[in-house]
Each structure stands twice: as C-alpha cells, then as structure tokens.
N, C-alpha and C. Protein backbone atom coordinates (compact mmCIF):
# COMPACT_ATOMS: atom_id res chain seq x y z
N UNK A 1 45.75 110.75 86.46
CA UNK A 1 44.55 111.56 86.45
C UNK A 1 44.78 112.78 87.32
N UNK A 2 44.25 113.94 86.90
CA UNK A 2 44.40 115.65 87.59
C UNK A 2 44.18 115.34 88.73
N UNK A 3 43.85 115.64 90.07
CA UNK A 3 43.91 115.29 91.32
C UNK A 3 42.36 115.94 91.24
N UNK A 4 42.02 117.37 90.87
CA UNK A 4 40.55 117.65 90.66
C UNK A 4 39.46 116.53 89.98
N UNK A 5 39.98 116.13 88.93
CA UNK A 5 39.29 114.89 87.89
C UNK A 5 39.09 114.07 89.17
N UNK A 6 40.10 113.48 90.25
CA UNK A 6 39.88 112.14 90.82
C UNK A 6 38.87 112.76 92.05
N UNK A 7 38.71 113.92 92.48
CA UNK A 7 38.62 114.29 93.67
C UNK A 7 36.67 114.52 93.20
N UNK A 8 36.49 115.02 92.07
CA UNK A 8 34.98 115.22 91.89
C UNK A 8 34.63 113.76 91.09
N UNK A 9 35.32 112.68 91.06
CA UNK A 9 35.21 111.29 90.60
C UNK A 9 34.58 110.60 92.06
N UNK A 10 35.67 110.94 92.91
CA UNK A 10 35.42 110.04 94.01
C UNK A 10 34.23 110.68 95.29
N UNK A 11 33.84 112.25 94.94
CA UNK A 11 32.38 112.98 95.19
C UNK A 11 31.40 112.00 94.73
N UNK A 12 31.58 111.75 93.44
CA UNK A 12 30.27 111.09 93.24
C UNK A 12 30.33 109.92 93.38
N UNK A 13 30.93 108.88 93.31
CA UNK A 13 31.04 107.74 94.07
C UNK A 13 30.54 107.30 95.13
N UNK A 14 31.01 108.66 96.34
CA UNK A 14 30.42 108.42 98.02
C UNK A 14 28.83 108.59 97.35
N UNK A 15 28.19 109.67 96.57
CA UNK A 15 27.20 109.56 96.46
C UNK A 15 26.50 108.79 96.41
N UNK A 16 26.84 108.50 95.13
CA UNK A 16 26.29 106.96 94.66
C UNK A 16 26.17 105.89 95.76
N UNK A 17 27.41 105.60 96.30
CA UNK A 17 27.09 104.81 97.39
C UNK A 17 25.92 105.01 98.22
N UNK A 18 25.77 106.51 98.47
CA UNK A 18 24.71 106.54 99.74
C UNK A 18 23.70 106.34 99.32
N UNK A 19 23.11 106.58 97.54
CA UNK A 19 22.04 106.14 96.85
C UNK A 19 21.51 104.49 97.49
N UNK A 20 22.55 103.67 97.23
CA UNK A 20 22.67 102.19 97.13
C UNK A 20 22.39 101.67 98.75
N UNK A 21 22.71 102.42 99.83
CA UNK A 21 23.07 102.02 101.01
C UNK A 21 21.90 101.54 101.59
N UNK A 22 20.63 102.30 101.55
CA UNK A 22 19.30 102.45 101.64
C UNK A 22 18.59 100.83 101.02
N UNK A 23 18.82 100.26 99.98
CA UNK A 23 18.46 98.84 99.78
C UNK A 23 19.15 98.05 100.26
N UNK A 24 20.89 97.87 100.99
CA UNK A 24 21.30 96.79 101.61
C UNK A 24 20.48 97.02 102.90
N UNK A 25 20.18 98.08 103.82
CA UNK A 25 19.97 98.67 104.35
C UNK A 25 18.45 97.69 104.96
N UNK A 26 17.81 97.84 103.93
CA UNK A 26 16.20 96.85 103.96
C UNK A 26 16.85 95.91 104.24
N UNK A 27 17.35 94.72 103.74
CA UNK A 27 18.01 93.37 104.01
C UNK A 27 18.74 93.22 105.24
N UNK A 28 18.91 94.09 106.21
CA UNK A 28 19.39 94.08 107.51
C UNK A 28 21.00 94.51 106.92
N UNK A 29 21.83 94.81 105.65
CA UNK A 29 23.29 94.90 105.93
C UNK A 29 23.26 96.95 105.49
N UNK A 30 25.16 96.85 104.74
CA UNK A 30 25.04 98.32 104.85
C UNK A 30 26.50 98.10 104.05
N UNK A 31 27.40 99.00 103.98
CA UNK A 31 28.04 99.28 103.17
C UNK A 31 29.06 100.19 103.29
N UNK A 32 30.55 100.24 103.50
CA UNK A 32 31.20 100.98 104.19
C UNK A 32 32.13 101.71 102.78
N UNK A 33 32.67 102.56 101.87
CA UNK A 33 33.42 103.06 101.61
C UNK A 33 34.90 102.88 102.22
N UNK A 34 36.02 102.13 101.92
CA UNK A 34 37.40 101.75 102.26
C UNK A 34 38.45 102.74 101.92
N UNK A 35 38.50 102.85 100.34
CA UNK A 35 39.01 103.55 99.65
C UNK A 35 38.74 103.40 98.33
N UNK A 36 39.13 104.72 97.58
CA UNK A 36 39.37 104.59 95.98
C UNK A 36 40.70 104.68 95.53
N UNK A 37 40.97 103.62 94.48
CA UNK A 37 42.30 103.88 93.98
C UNK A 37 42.64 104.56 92.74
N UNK A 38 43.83 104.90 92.29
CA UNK A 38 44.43 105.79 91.68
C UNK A 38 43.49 105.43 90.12
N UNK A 39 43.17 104.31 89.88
CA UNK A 39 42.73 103.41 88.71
C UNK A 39 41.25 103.60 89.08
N UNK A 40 40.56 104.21 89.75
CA UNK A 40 39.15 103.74 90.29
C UNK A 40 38.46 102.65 90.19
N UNK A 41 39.19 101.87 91.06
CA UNK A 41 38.91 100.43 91.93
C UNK A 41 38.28 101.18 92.94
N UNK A 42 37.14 100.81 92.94
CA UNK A 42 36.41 101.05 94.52
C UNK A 42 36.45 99.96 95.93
N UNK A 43 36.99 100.19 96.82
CA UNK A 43 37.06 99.48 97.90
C UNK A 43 36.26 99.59 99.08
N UNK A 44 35.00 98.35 99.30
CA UNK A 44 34.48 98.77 100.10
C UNK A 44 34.07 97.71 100.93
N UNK A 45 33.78 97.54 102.09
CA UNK A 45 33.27 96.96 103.10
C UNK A 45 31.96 96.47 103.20
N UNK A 46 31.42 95.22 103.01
CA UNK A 46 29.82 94.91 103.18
C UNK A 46 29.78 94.24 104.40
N UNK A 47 28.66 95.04 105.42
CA UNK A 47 28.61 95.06 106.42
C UNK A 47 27.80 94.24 107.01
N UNK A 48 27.41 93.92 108.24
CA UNK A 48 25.82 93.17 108.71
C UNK A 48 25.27 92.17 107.86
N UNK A 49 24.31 92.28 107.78
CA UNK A 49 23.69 90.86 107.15
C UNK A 49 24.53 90.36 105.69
N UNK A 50 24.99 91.98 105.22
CA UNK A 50 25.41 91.21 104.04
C UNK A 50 26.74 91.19 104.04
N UNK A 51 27.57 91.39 105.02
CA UNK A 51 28.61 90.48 104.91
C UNK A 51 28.85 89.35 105.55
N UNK A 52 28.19 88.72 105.96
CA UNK A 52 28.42 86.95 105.88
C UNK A 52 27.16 86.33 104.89
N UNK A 53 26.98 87.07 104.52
CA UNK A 53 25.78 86.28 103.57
C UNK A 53 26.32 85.54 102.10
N UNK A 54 25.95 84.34 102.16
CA UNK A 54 26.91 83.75 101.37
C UNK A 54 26.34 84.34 99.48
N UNK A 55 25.64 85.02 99.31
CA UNK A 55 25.31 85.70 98.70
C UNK A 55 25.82 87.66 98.03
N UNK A 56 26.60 87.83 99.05
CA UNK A 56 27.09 88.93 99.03
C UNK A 56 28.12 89.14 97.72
N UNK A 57 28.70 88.28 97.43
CA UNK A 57 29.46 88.27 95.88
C UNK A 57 28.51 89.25 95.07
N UNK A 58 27.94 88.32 94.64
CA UNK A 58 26.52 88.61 93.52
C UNK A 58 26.03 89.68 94.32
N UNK A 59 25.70 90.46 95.45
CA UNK A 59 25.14 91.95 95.55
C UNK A 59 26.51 92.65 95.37
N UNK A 60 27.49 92.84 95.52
CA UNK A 60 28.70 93.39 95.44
C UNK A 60 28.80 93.63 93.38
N UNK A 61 28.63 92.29 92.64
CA UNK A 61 29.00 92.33 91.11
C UNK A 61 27.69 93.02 90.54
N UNK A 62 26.98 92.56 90.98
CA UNK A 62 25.50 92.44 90.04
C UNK A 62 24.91 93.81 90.90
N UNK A 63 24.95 94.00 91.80
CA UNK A 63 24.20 95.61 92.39
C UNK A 63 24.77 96.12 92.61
N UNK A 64 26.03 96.79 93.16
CA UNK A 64 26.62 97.42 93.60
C UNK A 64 27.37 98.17 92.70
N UNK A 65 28.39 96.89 91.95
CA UNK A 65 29.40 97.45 90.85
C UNK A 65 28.48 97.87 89.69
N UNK A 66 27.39 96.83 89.10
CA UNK A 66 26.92 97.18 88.13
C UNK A 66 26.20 98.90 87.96
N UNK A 67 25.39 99.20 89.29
CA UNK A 67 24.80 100.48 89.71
C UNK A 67 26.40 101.91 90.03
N UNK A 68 27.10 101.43 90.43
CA UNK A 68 28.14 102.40 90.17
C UNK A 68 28.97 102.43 88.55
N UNK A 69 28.57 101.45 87.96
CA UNK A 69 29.37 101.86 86.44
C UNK A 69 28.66 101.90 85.89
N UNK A 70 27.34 102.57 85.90
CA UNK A 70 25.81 103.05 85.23
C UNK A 70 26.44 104.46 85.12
N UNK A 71 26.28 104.70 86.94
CA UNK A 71 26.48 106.24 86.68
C UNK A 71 27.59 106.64 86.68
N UNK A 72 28.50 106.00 86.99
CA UNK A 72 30.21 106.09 86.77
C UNK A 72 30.94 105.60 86.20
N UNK A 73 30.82 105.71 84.87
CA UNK A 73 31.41 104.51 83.57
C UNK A 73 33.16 104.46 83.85
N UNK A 74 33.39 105.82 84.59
CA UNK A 74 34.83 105.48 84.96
C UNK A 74 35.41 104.38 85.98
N UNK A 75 34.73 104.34 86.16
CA UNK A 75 34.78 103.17 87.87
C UNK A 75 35.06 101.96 87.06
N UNK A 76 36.24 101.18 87.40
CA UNK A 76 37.19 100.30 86.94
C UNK A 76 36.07 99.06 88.08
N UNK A 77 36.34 98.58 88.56
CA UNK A 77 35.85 97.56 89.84
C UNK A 77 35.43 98.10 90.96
N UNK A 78 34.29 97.29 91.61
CA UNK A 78 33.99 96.98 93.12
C UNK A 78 34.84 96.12 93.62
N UNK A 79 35.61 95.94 94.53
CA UNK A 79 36.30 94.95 95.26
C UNK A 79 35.94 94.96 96.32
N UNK A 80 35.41 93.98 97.48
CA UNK A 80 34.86 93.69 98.61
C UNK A 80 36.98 93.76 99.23
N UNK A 81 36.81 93.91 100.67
CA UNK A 81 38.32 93.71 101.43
C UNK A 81 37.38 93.87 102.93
C-alpha cells in the first residue's frame, strides 16, 4: 500500500478510536492505540476497567472492531496485545 494511502488510513483510525474512547471511558476503562500494521491489523491496548474485565474480548470484537470496520472497511482486525 502507497505510504500516503496507509498514512490517511491510519488518520482515521486514531480518529475513530477517539470517537469510541468516550464509551469505554463511562465504564471506568479506555483504550490505547499500539500500532497499525502494514495489513491494517489494528493494535491496541484496553486499559482500566476494561482490561481485566473478563468481558473485554466481546468489547474489543463486538464494539471496537465491529465500529472501526463500519467506518473503515479496510481495517483487517482489532487485536488486543
């Protein structure tokens, strides 16, 4: 991918994220940006409440990834690390 293509890919991504951050946010957790990869795998960190929450899978698949490949159909995976 053009390095411009990945670079206004991964603009809106952080966006998006900061959209999303605001409802872990209510639940006491939060949400860190790690990295993006060459494939746009998103790598990110769930923080505070919701990372030990044995529930955090399912906000990671079902809210997180699902709400970033709404507006980012390019976005390959969420991966928690």
């Amino acid at each position: 991918m053009e390095k411009e293509k990945f670079d206004a890919l991964a603009e809106k991504i952080k966006t998006t994220l900061e959209n999303v951050r605001p409802y872990l946010q209510a639940d006491g957790g939060d949400i860190s940006l790690v990295d993006i990869t060459e494939d746009l795998t998103v790598k990110v960190k769930l923080l505070g409440a919701c990372g030990c929450c044995p529930h955090s899978i399912q906000t990671l698949k079902l809210g997180v990834e699902q709400f970033l490949k709404k507006e980012i159909p390019e976005v390959k995976e969420v991966v928690s690390v």
